[in-house]
PDB file of N, CA and C in Angstrom:
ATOM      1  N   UNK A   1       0.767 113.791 -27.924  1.00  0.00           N
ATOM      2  CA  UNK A   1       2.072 113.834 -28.526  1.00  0.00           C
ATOM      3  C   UNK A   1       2.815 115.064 -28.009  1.00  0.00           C
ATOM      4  N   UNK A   2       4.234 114.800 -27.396  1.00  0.00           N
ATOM      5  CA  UNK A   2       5.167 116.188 -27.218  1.00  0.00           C
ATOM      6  C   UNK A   2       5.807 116.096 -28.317  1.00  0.00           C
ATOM      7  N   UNK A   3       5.812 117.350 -28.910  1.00  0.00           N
ATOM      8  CA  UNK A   3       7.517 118.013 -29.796  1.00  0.00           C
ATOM      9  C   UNK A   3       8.355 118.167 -28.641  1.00  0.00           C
ATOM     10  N   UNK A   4       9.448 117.198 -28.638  1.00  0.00           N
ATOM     11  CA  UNK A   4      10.663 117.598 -28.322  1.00  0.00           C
ATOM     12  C   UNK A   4      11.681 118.867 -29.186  1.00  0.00           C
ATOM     13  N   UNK A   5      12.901 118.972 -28.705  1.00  0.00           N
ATOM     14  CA  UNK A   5      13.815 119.613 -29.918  1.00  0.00           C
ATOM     15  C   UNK A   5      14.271 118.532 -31.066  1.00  0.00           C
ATOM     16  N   UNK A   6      14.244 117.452 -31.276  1.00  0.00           N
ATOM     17  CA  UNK A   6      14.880 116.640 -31.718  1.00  0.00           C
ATOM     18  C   UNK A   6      14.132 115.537 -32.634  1.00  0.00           C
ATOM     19  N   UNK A   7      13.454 114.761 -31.337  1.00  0.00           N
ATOM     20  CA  UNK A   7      12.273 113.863 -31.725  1.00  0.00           C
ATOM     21  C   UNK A   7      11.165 114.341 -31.277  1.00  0.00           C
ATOM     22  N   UNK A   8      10.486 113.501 -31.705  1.00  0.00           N
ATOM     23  CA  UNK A   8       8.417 113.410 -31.292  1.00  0.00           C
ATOM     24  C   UNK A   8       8.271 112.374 -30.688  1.00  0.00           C
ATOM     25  N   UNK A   9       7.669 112.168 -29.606  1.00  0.00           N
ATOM     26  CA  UNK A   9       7.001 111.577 -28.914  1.00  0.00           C
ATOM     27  C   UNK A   9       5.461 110.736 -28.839  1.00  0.00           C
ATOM     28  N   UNK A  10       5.220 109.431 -29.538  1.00  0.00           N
ATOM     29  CA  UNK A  10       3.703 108.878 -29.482  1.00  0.00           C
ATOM     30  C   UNK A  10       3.761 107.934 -28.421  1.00  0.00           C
ATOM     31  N   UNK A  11       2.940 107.787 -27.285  1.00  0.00           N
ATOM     32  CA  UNK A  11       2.378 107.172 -26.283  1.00  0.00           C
ATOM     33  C   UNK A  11       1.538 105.599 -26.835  1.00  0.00           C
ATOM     34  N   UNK A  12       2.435 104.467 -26.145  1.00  0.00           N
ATOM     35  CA  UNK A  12       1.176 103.273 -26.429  1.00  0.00           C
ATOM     36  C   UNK A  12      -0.162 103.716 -25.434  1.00  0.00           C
ATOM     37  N   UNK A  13      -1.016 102.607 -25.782  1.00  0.00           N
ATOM     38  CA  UNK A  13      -1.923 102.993 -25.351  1.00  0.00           C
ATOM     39  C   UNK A  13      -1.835 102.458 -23.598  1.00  0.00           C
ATOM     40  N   UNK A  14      -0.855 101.861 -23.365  1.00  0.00           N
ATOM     41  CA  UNK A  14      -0.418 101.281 -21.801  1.00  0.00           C
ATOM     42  C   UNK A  14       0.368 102.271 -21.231  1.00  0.00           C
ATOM     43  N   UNK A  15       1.073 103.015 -21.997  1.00  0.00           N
ATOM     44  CA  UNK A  15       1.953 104.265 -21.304  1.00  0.00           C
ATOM     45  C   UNK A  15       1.337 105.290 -21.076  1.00  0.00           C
ATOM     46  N   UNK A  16      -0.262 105.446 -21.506  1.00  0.00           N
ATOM     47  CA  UNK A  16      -1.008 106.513 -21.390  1.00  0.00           C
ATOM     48  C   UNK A  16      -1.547 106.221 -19.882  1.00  0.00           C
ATOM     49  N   UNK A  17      -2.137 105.057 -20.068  1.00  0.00           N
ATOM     50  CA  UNK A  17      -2.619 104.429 -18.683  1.00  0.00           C
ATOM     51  C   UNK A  17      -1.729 104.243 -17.717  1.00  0.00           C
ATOM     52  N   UNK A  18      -0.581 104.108 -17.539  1.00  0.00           N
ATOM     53  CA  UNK A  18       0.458 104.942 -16.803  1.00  0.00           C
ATOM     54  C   UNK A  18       0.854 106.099 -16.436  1.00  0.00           C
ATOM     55  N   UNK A  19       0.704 106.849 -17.188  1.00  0.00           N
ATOM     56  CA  UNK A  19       0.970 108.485 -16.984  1.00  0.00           C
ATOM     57  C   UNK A  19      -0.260 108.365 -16.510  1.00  0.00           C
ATOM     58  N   UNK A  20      -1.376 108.237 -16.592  1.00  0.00           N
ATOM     59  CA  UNK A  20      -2.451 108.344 -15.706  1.00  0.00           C
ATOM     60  C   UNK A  20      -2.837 108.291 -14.367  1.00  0.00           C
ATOM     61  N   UNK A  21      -1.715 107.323 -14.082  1.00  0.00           N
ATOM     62  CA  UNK A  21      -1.506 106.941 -12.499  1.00  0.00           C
ATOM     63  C   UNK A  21      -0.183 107.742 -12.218  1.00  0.00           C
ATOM     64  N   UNK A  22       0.043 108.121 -12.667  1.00  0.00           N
ATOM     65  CA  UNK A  22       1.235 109.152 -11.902  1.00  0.00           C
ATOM     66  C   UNK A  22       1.031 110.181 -11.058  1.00  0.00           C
ATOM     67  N   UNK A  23       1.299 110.424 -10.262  1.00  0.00           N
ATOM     68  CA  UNK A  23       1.441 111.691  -9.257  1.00  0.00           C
ATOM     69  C   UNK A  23       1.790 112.731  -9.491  1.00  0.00           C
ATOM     70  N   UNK A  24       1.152 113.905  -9.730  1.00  0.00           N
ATOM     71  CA  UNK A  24       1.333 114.827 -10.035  1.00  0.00           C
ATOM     72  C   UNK A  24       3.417 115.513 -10.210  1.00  0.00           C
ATOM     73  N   UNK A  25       4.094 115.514  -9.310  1.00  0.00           N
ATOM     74  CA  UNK A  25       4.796 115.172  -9.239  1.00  0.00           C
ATOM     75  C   UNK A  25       5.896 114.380 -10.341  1.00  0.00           C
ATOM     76  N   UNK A  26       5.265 113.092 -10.061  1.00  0.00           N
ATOM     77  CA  UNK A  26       6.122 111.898 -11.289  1.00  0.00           C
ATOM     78  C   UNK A  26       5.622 112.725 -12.441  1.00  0.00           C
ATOM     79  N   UNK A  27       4.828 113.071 -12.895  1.00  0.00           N
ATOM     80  CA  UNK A  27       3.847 113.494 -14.046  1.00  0.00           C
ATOM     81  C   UNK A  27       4.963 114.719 -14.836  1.00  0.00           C
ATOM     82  N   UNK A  28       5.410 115.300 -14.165  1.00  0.00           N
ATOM     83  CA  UNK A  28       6.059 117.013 -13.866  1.00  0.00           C
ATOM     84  C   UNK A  28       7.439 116.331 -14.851  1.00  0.00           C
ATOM     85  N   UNK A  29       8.307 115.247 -13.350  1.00  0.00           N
ATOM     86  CA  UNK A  29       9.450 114.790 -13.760  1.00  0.00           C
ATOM     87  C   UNK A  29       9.573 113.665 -14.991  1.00  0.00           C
ATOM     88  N   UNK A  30       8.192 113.095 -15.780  1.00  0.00           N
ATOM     89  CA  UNK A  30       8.358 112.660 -17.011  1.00  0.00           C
ATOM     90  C   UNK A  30       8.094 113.555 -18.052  1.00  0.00           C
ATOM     91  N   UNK A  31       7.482 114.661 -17.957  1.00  0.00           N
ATOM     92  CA  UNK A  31       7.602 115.606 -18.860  1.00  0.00           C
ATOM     93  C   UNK A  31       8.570 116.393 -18.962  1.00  0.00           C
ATOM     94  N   UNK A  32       9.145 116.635 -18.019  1.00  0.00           N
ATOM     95  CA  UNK A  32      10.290 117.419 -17.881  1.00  0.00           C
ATOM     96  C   UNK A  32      12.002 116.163 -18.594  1.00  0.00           C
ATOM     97  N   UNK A  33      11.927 115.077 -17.887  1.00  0.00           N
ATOM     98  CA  UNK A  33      13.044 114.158 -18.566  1.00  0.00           C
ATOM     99  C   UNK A  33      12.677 114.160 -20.265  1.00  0.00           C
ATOM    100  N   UNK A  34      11.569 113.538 -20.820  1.00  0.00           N
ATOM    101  CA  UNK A  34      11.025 113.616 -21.957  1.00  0.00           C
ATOM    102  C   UNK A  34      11.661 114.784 -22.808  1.00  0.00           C
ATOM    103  N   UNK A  35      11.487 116.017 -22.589  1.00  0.00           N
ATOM    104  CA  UNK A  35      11.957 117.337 -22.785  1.00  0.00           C
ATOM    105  C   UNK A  35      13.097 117.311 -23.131  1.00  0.00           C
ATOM    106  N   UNK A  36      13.447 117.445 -21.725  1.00  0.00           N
ATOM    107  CA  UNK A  36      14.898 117.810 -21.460  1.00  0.00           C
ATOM    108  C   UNK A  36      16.370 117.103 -21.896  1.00  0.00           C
ATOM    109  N   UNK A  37      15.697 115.605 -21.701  1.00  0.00           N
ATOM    110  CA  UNK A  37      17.089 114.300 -21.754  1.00  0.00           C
ATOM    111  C   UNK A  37      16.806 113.843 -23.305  1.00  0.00           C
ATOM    112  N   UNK A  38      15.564 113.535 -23.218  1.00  0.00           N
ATOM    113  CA  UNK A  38      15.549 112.356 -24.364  1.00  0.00           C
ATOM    114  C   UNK A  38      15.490 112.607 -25.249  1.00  0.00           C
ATOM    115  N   UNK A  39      14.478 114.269 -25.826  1.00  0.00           N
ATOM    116  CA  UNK A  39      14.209 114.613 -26.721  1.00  0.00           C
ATOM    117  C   UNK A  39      15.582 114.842 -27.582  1.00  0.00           C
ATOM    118  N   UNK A  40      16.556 115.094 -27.379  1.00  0.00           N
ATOM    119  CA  UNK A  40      17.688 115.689 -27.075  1.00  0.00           C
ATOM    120  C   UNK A  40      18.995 114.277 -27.636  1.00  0.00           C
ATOM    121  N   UNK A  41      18.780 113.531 -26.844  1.00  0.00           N
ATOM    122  CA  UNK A  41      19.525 112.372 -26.420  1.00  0.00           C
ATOM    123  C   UNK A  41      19.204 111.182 -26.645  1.00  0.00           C
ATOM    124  N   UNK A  42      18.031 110.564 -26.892  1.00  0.00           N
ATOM    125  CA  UNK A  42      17.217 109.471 -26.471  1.00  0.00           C
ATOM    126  C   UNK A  42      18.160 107.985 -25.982  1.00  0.00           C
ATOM    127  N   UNK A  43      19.514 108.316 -26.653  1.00  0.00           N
ATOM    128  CA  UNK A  43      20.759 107.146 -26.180  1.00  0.00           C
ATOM    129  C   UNK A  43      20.817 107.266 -24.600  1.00  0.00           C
ATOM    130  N   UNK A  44      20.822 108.274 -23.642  1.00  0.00           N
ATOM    131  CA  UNK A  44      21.075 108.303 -22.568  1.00  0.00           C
ATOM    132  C   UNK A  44      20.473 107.251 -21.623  1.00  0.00           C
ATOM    133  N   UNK A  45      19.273 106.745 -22.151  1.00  0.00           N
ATOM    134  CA  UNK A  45      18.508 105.370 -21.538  1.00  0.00           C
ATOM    135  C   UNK A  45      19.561 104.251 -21.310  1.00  0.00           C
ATOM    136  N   UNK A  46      18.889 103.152 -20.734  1.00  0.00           N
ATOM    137  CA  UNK A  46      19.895 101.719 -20.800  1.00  0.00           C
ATOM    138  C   UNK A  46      19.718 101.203 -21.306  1.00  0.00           C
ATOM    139  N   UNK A  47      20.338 100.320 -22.446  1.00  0.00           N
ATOM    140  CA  UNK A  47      19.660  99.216 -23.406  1.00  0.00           C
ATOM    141  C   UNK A  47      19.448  98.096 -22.211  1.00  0.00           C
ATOM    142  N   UNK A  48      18.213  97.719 -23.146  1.00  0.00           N
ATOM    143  CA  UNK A  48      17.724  96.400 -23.035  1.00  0.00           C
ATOM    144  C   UNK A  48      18.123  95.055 -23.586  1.00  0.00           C
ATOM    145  N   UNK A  49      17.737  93.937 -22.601  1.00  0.00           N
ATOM    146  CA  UNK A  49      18.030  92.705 -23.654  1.00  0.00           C
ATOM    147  C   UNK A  49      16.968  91.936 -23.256  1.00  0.00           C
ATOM    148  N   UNK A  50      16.985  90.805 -23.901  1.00  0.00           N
ATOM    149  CA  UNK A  50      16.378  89.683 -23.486  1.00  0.00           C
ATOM    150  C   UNK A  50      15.058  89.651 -24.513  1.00  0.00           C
ATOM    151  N   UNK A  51      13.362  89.801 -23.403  1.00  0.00           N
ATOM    152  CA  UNK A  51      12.374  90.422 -24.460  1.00  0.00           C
ATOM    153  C   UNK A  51      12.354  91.509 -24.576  1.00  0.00           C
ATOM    154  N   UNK A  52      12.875  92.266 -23.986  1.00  0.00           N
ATOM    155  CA  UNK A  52      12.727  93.845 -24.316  1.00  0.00           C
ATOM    156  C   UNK A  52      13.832  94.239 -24.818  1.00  0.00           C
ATOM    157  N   UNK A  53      14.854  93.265 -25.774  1.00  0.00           N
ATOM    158  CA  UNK A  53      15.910  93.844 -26.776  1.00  0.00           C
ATOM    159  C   UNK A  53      15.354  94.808 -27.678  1.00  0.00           C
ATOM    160  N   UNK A  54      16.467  96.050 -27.981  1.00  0.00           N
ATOM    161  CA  UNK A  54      15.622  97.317 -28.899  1.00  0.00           C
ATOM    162  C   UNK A  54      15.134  98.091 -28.307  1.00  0.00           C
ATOM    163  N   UNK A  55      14.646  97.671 -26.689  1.00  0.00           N
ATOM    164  CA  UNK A  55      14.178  99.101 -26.089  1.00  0.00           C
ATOM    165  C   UNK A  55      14.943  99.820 -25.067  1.00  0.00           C
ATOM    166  N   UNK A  56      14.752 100.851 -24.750  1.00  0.00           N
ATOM    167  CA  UNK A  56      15.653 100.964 -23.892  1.00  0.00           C
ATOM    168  C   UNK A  56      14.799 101.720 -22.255  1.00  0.00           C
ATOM    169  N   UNK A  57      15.310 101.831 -21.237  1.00  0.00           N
ATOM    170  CA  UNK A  57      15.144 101.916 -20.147  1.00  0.00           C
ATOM    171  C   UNK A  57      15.438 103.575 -19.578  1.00  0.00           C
ATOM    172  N   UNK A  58      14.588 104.579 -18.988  1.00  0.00           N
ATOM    173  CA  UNK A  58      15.258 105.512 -18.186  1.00  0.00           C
ATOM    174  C   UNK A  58      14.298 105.741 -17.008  1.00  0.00           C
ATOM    175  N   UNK A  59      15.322 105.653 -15.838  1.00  0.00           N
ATOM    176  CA  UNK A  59      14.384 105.625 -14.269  1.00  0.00           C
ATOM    177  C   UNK A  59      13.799 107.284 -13.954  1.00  0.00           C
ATOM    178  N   UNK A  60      12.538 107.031 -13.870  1.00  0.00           N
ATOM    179  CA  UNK A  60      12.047 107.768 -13.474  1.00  0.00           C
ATOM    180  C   UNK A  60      12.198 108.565 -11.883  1.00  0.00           C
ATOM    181  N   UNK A  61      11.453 106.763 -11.066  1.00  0.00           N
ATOM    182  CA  UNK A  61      11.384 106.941  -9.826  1.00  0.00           C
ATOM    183  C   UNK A  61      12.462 105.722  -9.374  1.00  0.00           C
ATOM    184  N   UNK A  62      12.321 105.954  -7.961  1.00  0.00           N
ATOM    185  CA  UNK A  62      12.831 104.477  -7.740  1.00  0.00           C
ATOM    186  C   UNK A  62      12.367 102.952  -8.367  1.00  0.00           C
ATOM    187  N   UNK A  63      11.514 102.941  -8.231  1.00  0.00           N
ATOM    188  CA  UNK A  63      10.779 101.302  -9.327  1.00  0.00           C
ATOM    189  C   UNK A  63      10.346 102.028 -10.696  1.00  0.00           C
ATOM    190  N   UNK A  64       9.658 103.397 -10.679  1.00  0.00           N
ATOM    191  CA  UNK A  64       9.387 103.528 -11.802  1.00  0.00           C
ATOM    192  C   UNK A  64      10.227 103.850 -13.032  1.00  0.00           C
ATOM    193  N   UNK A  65      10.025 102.946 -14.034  1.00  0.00           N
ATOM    194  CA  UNK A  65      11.038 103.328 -15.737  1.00  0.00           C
ATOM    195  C   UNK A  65      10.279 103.947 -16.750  1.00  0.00           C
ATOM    196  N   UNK A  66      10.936 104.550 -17.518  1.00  0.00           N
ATOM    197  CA  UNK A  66       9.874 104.858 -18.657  1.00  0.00           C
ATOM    198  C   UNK A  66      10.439 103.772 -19.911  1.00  0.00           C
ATOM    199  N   UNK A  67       9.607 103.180 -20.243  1.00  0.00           N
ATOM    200  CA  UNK A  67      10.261 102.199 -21.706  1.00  0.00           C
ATOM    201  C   UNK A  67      10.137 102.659 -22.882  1.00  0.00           C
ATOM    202  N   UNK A  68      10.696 102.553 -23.800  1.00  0.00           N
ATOM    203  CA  UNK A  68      10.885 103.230 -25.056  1.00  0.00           C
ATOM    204  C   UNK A  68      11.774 102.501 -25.989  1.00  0.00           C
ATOM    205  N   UNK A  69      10.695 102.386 -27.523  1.00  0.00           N
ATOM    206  CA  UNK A  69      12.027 102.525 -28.873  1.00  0.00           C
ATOM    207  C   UNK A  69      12.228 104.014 -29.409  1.00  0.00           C
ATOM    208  N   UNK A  70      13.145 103.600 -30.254  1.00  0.00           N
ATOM    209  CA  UNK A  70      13.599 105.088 -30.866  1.00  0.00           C
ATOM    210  C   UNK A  70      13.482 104.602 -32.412  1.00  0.00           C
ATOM    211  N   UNK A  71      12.576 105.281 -33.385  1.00  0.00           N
ATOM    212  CA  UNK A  71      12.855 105.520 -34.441  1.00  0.00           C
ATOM    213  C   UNK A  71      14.057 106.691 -35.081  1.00  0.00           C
ATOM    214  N   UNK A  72      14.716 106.341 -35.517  1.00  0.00           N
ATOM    215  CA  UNK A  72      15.703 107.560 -36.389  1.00  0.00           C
ATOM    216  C   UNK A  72      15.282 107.940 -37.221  1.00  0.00           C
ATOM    217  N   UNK A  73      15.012 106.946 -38.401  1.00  0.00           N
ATOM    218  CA  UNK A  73      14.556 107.455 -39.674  1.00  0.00           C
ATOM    219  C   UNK A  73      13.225 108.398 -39.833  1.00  0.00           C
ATOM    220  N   UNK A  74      12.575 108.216 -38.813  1.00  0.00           N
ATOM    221  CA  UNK A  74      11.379 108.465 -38.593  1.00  0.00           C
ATOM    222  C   UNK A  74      11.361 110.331 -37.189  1.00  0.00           C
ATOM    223  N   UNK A  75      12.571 110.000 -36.526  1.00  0.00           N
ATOM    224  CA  UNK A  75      13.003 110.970 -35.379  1.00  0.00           C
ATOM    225  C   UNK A  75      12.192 110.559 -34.512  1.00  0.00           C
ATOM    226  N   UNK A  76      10.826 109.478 -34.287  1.00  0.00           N
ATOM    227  CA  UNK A  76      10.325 109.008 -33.239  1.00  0.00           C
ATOM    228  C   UNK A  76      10.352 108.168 -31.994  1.00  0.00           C
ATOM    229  N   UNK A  77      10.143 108.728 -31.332  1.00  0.00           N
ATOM    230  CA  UNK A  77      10.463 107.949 -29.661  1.00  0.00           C
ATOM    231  C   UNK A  77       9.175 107.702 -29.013  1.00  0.00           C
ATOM    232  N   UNK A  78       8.938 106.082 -29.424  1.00  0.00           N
ATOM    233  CA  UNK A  78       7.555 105.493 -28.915  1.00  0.00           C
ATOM    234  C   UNK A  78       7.794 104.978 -27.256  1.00  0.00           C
ATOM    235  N   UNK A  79       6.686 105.756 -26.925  1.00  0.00           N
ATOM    236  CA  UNK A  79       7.073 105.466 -25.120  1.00  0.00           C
ATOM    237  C   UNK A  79       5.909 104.016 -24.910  1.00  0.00           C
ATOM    238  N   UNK A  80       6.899 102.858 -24.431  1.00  0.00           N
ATOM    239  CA  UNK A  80       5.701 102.267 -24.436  1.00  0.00           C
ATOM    240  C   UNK A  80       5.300 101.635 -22.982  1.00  0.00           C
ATOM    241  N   UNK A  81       6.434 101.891 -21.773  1.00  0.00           N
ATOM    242  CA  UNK A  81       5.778 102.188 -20.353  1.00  0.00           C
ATOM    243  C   UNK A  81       5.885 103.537 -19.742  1.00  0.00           C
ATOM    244  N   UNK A  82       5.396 103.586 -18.718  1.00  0.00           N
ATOM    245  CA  UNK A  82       5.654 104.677 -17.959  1.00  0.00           C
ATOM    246  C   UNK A  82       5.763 104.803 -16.559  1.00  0.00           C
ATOM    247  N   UNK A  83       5.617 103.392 -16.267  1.00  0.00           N
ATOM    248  CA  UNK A  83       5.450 102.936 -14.961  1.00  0.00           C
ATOM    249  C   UNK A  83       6.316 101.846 -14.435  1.00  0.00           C
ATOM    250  N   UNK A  84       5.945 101.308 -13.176  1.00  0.00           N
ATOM    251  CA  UNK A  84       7.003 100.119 -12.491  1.00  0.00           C
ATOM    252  C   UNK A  84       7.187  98.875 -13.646  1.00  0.00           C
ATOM    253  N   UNK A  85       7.868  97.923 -13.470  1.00  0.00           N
ATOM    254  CA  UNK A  85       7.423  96.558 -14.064  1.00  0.00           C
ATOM    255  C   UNK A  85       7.744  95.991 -12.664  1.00  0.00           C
ATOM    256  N   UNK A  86       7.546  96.081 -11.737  1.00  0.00           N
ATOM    257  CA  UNK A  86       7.412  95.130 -10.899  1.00  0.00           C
ATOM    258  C   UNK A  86       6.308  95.007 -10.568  1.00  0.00           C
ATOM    259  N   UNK A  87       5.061  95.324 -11.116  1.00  0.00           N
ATOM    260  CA  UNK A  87       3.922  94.629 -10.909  1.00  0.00           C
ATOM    261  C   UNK A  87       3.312  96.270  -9.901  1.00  0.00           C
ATOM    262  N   UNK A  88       1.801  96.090  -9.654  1.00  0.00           N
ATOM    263  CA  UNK A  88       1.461  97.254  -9.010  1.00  0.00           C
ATOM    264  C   UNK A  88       1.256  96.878  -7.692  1.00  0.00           C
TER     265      UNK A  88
END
């Protein structure tokens, strides 16, 4: 779990296994966006529609997104990818 300034941060258990495969690097720039943007902001993402209405979208890398809901009531921001969806 990160404390942001704002919200808190809990990891599914698929976004963990994502950050796992990240590159040191990607690793840096999702902790650092996490931090910096979302904790802060968490609207700055793109909404979603379709099946992933409610969540929203922020690009990491070029293919890679991080996926996420946002609780308010709660101040929580459940990350629940961390990686491509175009498949590996």
């Amino acid at each position: 779990m990160i404390k942001g300034k704002t919200f808190t941060f809990r990891f599914s258990r698929q976004a963990r296994k994502d950050i796992e495969k990240l590159t040191p690097a990607l690793w840096k720039k999702l902790k650092d966006i996490l931090i910096e943007v979302l904790a802060s902001d968490p609207y700055q993402g793109k909404k979603l529609l379709g099946d992933l209405a409610g969540h929203f979208s922020y690009r990491l890398s070029y293919q890679d997104r991080i996926v996420y809901m946002i609780d308010e009531k709660q101040n929580i921001i459940f990350i629940e990818r961390a990686r491509t969806h175009y498949g590996d």
